[in-house]
C-alpha atoms as a PDB file:
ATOM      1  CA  UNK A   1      27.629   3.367  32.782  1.00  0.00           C
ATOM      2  CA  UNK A   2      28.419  -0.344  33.698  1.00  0.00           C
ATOM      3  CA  UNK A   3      31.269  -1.328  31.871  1.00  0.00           C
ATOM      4  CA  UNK A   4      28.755  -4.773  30.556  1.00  0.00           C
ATOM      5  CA  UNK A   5      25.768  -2.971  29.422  1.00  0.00           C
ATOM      6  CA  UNK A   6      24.864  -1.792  26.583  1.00  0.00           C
ATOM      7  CA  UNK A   7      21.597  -0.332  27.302  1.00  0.00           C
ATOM      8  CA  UNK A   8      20.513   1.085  31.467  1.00  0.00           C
ATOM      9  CA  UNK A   9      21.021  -2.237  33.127  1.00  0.00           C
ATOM     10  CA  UNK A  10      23.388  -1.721  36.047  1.00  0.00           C
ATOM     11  CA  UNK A  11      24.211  -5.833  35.951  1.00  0.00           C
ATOM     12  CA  UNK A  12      26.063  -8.376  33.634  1.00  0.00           C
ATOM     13  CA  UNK A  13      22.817  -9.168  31.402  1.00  0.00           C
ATOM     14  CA  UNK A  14      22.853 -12.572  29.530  1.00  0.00           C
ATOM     15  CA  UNK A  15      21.573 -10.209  26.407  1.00  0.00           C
ATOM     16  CA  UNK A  16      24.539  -8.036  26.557  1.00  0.00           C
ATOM     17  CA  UNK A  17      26.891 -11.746  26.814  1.00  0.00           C
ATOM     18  CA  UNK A  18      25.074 -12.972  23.970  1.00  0.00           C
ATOM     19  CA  UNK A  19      25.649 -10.026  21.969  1.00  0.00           C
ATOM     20  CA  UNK A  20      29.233  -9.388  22.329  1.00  0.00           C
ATOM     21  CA  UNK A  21      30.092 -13.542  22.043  1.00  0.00           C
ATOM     22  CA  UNK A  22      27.684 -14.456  18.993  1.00  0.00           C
ATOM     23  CA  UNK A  23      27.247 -10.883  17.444  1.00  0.00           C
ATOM     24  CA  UNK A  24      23.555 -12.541  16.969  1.00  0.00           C
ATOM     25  CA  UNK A  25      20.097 -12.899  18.447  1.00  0.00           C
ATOM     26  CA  UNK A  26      20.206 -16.128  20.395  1.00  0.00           C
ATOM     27  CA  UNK A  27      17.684 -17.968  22.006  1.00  0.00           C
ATOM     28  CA  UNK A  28      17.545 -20.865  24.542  1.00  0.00           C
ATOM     29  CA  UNK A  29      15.354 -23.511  23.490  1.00  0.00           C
ATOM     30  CA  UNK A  30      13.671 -25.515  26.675  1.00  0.00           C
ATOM     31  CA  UNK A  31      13.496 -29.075  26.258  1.00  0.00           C
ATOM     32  CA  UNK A  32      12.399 -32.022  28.144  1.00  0.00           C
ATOM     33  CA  UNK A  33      14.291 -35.214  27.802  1.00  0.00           C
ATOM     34  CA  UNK A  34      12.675 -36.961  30.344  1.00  0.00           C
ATOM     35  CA  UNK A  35      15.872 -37.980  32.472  1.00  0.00           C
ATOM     36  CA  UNK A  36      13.964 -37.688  35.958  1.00  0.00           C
ATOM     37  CA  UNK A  37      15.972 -36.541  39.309  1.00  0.00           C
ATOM     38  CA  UNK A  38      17.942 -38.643  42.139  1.00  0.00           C
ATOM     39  CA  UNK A  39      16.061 -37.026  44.190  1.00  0.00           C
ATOM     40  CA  UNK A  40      12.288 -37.447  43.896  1.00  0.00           C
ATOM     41  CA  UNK A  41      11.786 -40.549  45.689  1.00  0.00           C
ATOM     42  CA  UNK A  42       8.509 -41.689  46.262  1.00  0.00           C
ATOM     43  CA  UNK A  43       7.648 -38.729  44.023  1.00  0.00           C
ATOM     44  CA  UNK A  44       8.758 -36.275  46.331  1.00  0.00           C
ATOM     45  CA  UNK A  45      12.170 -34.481  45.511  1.00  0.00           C
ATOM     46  CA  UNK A  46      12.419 -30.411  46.859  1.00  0.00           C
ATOM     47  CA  UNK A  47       9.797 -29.502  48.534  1.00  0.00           C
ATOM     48  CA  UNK A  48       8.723 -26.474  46.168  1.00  0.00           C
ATOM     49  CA  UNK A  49       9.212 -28.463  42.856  1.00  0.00           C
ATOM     50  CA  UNK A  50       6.414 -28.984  40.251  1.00  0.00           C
ATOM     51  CA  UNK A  51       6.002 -30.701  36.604  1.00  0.00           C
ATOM     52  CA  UNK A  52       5.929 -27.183  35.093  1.00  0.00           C
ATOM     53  CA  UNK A  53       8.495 -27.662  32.865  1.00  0.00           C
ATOM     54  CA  UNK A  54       7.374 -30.755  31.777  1.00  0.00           C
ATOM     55  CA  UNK A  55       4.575 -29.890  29.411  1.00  0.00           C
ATOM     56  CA  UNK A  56       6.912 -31.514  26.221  1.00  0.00           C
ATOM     57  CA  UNK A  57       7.372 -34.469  28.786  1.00  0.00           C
ATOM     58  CA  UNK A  58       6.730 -37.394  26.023  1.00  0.00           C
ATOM     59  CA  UNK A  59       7.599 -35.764  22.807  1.00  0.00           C
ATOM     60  CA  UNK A  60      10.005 -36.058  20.427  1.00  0.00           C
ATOM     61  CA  UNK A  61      13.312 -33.573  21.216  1.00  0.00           C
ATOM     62  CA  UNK A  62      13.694 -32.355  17.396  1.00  0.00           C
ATOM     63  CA  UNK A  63       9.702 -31.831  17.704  1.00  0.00           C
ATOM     64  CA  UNK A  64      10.240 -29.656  20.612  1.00  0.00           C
ATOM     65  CA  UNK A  65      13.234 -27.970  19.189  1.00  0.00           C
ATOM     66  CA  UNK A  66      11.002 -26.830  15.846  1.00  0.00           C
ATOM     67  CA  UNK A  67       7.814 -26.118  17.901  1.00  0.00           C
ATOM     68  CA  UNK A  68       9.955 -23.275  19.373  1.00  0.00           C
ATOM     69  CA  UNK A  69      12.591 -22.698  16.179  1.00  0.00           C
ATOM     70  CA  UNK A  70       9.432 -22.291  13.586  1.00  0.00           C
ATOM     71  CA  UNK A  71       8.165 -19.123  15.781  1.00  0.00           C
ATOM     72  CA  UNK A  72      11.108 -17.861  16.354  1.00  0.00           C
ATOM     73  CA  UNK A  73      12.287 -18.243  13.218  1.00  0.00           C
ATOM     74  CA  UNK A  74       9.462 -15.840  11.218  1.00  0.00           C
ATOM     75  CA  UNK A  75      10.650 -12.525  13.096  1.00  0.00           C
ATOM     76  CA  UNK A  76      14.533 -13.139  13.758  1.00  0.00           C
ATOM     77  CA  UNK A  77      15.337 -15.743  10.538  1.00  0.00           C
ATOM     78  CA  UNK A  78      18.923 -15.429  11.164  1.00  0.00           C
ATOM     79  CA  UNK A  79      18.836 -16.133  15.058  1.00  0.00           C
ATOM     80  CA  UNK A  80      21.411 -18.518  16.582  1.00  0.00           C
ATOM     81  CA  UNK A  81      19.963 -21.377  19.198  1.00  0.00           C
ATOM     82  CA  UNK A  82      20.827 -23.158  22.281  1.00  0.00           C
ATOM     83  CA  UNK A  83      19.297 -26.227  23.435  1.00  0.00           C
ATOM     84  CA  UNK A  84      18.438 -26.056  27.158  1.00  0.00           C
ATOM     85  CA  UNK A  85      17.839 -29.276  28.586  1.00  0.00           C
ATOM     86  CA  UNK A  86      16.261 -27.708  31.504  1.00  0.00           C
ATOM     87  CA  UNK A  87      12.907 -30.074  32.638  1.00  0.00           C
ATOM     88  CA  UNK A  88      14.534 -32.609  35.874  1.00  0.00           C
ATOM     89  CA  UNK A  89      18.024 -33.519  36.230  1.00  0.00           C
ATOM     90  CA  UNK A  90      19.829 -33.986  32.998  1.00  0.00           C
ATOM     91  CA  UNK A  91      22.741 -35.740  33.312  1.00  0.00           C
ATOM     92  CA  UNK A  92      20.808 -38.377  35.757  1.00  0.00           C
ATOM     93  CA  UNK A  93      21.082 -40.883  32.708  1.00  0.00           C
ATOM     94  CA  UNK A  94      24.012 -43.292  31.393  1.00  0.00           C
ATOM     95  CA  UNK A  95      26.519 -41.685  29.277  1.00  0.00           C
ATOM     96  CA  UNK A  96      25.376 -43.384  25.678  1.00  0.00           C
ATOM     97  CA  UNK A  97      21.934 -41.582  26.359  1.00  0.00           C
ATOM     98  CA  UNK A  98      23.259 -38.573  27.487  1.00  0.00           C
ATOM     99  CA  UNK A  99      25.190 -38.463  24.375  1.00  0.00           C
ATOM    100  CA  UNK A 100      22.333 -39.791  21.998  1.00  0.00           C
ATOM    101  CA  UNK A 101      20.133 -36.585  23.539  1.00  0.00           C
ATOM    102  CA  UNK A 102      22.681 -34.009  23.481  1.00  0.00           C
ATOM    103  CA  UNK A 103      24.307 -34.433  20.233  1.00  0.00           C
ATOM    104  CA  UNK A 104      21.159 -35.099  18.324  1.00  0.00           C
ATOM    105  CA  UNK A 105      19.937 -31.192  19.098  1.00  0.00           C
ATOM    106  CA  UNK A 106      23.586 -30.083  18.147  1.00  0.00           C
ATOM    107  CA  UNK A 107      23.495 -31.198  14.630  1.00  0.00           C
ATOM    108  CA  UNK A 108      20.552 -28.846  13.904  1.00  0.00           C
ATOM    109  CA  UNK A 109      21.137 -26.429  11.919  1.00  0.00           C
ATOM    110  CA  UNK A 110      22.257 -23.051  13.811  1.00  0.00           C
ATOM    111  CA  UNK A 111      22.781 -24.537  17.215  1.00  0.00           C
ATOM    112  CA  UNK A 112      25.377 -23.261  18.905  1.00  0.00           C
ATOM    113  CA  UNK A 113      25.676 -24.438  21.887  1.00  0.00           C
ATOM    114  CA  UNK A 114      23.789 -26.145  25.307  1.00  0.00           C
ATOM    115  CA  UNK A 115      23.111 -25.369  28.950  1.00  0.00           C
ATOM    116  CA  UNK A 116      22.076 -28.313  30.630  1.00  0.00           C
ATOM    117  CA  UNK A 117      20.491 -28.090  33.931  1.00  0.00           C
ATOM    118  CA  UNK A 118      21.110 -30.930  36.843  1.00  0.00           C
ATOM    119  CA  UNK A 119      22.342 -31.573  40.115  1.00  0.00           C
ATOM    120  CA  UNK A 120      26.147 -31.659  41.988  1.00  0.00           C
ATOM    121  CA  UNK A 121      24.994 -35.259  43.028  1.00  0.00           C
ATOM    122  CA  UNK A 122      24.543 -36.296  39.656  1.00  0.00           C
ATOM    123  CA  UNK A 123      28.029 -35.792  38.057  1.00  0.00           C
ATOM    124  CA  UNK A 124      29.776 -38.612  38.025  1.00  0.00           C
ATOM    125  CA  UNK A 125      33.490 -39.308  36.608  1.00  0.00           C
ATOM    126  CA  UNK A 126      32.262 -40.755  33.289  1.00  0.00           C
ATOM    127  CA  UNK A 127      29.517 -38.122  32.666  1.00  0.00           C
ATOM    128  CA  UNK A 128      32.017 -35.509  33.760  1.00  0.00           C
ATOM    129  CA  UNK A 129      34.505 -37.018  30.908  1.00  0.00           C
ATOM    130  CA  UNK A 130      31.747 -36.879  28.423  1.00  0.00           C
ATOM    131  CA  UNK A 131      31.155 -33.138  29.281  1.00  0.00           C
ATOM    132  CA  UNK A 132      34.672 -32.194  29.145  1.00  0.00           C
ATOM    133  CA  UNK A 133      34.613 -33.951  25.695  1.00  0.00           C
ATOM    134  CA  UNK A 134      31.358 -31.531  25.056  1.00  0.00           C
ATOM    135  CA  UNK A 135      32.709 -28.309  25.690  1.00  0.00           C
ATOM    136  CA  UNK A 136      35.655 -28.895  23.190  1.00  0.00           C
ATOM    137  CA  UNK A 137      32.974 -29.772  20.387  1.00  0.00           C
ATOM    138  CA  UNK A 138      30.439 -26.443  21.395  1.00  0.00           C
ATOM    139  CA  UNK A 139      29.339 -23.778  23.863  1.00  0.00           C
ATOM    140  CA  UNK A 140      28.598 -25.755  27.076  1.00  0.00           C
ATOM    141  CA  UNK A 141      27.181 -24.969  29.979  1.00  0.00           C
ATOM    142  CA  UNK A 142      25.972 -26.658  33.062  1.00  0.00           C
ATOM    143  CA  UNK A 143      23.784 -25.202  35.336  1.00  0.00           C
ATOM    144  CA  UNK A 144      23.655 -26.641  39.160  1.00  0.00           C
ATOM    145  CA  UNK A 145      21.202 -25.839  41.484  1.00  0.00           C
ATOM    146  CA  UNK A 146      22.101 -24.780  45.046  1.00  0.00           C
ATOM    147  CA  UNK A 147      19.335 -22.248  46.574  1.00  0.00           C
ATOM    148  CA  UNK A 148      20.640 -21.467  49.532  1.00  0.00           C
ATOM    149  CA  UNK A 149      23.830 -22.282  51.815  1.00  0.00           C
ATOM    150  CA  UNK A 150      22.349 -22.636  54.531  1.00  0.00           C
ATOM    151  CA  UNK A 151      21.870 -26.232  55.655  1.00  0.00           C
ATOM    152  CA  UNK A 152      18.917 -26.015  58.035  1.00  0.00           C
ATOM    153  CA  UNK A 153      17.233 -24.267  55.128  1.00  0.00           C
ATOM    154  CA  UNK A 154      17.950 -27.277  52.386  1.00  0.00           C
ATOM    155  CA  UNK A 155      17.225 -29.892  54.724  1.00  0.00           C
ATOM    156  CA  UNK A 156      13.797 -28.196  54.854  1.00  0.00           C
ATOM    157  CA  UNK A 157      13.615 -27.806  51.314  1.00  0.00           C
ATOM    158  CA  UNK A 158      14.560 -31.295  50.650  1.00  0.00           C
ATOM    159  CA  UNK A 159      17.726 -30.525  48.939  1.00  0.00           C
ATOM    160  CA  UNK A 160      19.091 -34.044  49.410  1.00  0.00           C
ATOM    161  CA  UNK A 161      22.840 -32.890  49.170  1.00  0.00           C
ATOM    162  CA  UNK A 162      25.610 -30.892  50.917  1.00  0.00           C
ATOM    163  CA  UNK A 163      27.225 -27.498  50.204  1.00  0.00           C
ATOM    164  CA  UNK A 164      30.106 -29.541  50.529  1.00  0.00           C
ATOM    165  CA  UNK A 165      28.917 -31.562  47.361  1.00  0.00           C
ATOM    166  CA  UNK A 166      28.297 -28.590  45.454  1.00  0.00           C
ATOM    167  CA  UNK A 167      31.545 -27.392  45.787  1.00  0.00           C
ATOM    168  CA  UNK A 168      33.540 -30.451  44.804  1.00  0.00           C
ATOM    169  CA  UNK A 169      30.936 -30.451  41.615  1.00  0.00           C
ATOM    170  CA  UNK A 170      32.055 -26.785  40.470  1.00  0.00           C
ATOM    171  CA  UNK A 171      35.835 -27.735  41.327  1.00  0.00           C
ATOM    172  CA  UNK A 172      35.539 -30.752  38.662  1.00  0.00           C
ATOM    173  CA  UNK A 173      33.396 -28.842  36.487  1.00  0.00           C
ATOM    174  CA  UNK A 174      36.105 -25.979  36.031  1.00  0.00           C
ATOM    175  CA  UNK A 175      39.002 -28.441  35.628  1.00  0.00           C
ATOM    176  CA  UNK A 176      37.660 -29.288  33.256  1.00  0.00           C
ATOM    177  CA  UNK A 177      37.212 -26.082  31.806  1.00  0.00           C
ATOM    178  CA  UNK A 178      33.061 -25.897  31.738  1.00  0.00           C
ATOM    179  CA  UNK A 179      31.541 -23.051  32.276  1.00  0.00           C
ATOM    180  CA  UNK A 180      28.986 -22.976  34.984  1.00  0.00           C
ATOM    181  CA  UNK A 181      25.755 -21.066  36.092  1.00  0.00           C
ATOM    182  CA  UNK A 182      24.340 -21.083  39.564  1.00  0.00           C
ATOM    183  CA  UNK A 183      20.821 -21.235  40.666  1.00  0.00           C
ATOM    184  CA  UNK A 184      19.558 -19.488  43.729  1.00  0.00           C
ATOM    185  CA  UNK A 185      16.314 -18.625  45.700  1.00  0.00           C
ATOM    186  CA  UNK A 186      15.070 -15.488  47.377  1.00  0.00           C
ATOM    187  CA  UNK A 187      12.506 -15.881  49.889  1.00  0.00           C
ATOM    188  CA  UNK A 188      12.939 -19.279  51.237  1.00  0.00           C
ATOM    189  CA  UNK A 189      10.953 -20.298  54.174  1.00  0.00           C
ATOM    190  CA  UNK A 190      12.639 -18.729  57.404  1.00  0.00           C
ATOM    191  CA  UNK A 191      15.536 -16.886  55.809  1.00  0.00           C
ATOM    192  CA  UNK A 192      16.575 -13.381  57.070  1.00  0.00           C
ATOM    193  CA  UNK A 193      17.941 -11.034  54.070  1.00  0.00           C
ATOM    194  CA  UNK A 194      21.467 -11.647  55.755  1.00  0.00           C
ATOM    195  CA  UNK A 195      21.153 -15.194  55.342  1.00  0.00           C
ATOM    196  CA  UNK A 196      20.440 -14.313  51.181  1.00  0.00           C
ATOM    197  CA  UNK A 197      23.003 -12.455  50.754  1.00  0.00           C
ATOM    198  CA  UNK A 198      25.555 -14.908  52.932  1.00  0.00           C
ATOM    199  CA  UNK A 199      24.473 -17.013  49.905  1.00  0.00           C
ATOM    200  CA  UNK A 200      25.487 -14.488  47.455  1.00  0.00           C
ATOM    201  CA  UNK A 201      28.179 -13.193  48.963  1.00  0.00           C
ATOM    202  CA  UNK A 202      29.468 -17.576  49.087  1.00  0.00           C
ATOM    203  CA  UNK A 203      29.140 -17.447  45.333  1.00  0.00           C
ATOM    204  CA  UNK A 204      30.984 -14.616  44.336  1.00  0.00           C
ATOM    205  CA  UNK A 205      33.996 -16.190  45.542  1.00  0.00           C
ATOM    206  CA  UNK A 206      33.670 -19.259  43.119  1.00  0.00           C
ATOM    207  CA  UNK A 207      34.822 -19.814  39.913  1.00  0.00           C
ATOM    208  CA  UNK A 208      31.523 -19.874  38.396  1.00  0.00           C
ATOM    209  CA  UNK A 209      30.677 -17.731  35.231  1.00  0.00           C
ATOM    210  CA  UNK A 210      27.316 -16.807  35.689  1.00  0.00           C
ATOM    211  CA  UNK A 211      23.533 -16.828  38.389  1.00  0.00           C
ATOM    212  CA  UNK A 212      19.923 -17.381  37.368  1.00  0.00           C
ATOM    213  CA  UNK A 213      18.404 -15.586  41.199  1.00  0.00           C
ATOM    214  CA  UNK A 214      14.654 -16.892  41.151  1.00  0.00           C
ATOM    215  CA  UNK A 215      11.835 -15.611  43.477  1.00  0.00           C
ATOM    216  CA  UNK A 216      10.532 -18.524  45.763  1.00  0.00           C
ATOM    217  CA  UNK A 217       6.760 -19.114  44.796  1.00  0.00           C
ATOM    218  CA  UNK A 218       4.451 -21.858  45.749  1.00  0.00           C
ATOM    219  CA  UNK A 219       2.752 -23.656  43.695  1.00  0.00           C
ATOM    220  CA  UNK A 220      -0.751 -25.031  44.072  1.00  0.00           C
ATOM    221  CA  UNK A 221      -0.570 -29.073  44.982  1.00  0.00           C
ATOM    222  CA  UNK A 222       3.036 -28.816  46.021  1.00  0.00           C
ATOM    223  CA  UNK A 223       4.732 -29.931  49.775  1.00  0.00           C
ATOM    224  CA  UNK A 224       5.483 -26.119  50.005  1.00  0.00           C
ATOM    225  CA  UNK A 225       2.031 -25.191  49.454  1.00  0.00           C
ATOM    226  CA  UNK A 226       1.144 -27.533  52.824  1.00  0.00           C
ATOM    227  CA  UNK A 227       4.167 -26.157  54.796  1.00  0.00           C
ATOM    228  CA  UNK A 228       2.819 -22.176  53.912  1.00  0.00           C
ATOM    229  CA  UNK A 229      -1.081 -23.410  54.940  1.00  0.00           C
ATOM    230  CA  UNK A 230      -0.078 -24.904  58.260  1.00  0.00           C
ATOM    231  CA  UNK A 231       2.950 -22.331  59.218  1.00  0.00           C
ATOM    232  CA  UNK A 232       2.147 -19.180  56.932  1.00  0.00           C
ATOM    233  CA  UNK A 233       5.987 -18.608  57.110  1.00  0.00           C
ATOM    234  CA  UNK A 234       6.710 -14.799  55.412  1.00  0.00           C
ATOM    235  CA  UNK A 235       6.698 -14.017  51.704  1.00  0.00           C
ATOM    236  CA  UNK A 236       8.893 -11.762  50.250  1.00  0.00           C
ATOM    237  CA  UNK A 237       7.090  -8.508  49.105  1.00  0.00           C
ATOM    238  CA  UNK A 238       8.145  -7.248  45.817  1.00  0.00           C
ATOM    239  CA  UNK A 239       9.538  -4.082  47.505  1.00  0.00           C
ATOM    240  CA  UNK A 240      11.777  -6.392  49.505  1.00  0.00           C
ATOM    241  CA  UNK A 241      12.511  -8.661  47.243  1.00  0.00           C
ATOM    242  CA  UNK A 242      13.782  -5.750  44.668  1.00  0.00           C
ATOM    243  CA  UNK A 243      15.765  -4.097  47.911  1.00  0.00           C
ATOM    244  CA  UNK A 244      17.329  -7.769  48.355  1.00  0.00           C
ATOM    245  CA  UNK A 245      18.278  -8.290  44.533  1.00  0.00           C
ATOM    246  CA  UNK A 246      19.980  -4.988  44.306  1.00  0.00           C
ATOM    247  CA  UNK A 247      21.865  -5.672  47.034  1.00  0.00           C
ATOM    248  CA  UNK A 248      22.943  -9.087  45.921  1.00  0.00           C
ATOM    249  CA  UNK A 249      24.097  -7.334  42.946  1.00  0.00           C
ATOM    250  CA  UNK A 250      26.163  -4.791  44.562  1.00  0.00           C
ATOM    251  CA  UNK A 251      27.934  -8.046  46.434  1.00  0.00           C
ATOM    252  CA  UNK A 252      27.986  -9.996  43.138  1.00  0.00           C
ATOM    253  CA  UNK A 253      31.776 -10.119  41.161  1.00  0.00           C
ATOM    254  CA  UNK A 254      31.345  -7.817  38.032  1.00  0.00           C
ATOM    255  CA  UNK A 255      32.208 -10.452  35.787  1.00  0.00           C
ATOM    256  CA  UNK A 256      29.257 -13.234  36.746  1.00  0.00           C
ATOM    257  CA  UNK A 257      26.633 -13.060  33.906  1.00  0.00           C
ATOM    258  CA  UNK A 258      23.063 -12.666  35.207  1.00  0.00           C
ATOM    259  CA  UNK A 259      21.295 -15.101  33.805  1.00  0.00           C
ATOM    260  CA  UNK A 260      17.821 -14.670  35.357  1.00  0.00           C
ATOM    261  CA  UNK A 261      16.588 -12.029  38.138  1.00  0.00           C
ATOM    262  CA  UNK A 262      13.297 -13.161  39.087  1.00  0.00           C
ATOM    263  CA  UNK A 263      11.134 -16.064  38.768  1.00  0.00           C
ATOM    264  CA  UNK A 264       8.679 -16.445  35.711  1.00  0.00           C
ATOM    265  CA  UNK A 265       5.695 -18.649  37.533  1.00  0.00           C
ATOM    266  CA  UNK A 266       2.146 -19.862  35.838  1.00  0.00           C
ATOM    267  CA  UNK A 267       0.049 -17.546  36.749  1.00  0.00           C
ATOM    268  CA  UNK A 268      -2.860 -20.194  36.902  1.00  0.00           C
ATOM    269  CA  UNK A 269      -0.512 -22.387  38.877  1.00  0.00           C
ATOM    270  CA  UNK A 270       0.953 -19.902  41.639  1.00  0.00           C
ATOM    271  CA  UNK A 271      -0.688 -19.500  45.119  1.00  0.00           C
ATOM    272  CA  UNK A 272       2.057 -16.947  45.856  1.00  0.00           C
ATOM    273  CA  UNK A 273       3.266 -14.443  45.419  1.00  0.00           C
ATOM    274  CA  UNK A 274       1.238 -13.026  42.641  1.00  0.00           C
ATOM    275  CA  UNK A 275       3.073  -9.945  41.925  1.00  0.00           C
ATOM    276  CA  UNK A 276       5.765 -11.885  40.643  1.00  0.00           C
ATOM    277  CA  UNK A 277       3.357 -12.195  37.610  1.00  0.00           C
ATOM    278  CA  UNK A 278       4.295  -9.344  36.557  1.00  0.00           C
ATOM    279  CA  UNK A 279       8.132 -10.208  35.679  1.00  0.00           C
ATOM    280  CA  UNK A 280       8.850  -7.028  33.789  1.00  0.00           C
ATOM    281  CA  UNK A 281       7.172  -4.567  36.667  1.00  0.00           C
ATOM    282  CA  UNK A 282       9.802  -6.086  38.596  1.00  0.00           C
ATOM    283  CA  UNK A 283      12.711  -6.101  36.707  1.00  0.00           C
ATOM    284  CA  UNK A 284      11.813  -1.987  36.003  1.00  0.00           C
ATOM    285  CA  UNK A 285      12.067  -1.850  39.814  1.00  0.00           C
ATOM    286  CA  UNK A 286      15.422  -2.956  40.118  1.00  0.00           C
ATOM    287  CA  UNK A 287      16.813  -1.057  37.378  1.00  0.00           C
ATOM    288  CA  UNK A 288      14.791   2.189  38.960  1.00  0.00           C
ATOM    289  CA  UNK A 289      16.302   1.003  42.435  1.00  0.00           C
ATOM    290  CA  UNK A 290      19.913   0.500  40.925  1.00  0.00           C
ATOM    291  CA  UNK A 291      19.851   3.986  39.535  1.00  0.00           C
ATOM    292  CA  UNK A 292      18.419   5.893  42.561  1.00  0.00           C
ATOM    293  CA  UNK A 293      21.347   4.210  44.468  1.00  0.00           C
ATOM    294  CA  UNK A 294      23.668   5.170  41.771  1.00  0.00           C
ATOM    295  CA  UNK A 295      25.160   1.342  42.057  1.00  0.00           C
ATOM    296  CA  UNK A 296      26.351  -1.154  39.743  1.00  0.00           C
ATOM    297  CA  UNK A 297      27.022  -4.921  40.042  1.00  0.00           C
ATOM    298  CA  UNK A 298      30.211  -6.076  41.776  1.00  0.00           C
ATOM    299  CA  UNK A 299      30.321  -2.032  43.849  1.00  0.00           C
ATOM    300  CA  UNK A 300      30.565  -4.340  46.990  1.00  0.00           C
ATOM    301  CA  UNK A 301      32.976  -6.877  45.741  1.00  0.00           C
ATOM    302  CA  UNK A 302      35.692  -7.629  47.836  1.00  0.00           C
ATOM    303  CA  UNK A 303      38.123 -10.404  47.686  1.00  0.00           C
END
């Protein structure tokens, strides 16, 4: 058995973290504080991105918070909570509102802690103070998007930043002692699986502490959904997508917490793929896969 499991997962589960660090059921709260990105100008930031996770866009954080907590709440009444300020870029705001946001979900009662989602480009040295002042008050963590390391792939997806960016913003981020969680895509237009798992293989050799890996899909009335009508560039099958996460996995250090392992689109939203509808098909599919290879995160691991 994986050393990190406590059920047949072959991977680092964010469950099995949870459990052993809060000896509770924890949830992650999404919120929307409105804080926009650097890089939608004109409207038009990465190519595949959508308002989907901007249905709370307007109302009041605590409001959000309770919309979700009151569910929750009447099956698990002793769960612990994390706010996730995931909607946009959320440190793309000055410090006194970053602060006024942040610490107004952490004096709720059984919140323990915050991800916040943003960008490497958006982290500069006063918001990077204010975080390090953060993670000494509660669980922090940022999460920073970087898809792919390939740079004629995010100039195509409209990154709008360099590897070399990213870097410099997990460097700061761990001197200062923040724990951080790294985004990627499967599936991108034009990427081989060797160029995937390049992009794995890249991260495993950071300090970073944990990986959300999401399934590209294309949503209806995005700049993606024009580049797939006019090139019909290849989408991932769920057989080789599964084939590609398990073998990210087995090149993955043992100690990076999975986060996510597929995407989770709208269905009424999503042109393609649809089989990533069904989220928990495909997450039986790797653990099937992981088992019939008799592998385990990190079995590829070298330094």
């Amino acid at each position: 058995m994986f050393k990190y499991t406590l059920d047949n997962k072959r991977y680092y589960t964010l469950n099995y973290y949870n459990k052993i660090k809060y000896n509770s059921k924890v949830f992650k709260v999404s919120l929307n504080a409105g804080f926009g990105c650097p890089n939608k100008k004109n409207g038009i930031g990465c190519i595949y991105c959508y308002d989907g996770s901007g249905e709370n866009r307007g109302m009041d954080l605590i409001e959000q918070f309770n919309k979700v907590k009151d569910i929750v709440s009447i099956k698990w009444p002793n769960s612990k909570y994390i706010g996730y300020f995931q909607a946009d870029t959320n440190t793309y705001a000055p410090v006194d509102k970053l602060k006024e946001n942040f610490e107004k979900i952490l004096k709720l009662p059984n919140v323990i802690g915050l991800n916040i989602a943003t960008r490497c480009d958006a982290l500069p040295n006063d918001v990077l103070d204010y975080l390090e002042e953060l993670n000494k008050k509660t669980n922090l963590v940022i999460e920073l998007g970087l898809q792919t390391i390939h740079e004629s792939t995010s100039k195509l997806i409209n990154r709008g930043h360099t590897l070399k960016q990213f870097e410099n913003a997990v460097k700061e981020l761990r001197k200062r002692n923040i724990d951080v969680v790294v985004h990627i895509i499967n599936g991108l237009p034009y990427e081989t699986k060797s160029m995937m798992l390049e992009t794995v293989k890249y991260i495993s050799k950071l300090d970073i502490q944990g990986i959300k890996i999401h399934m590209l899909f294309i949503i209806k009335g995005t700049p993606l959904e024009k580049l797939y009508n006019k090139e019909h560039f290849h989408i991932l099958t769920r057989e080789e997508y599964v084939d590609i996460v398990c073998d990210e996995l087995e090149y993955l250090r043992e100690d990076i917490v999975v986060n996510r392992i597929t995407g989770d689109p709208d269905k009424d939203k999503v042109l393609e793929p649809t089989w990533l509808i069904k989220k928990f098909g495909v997450l039986n599919e790797i653990d099937k896969k992981m088992e019939r290879r008799n592998s385990y995160q990190g079995i590829k691991y070298k330094v």
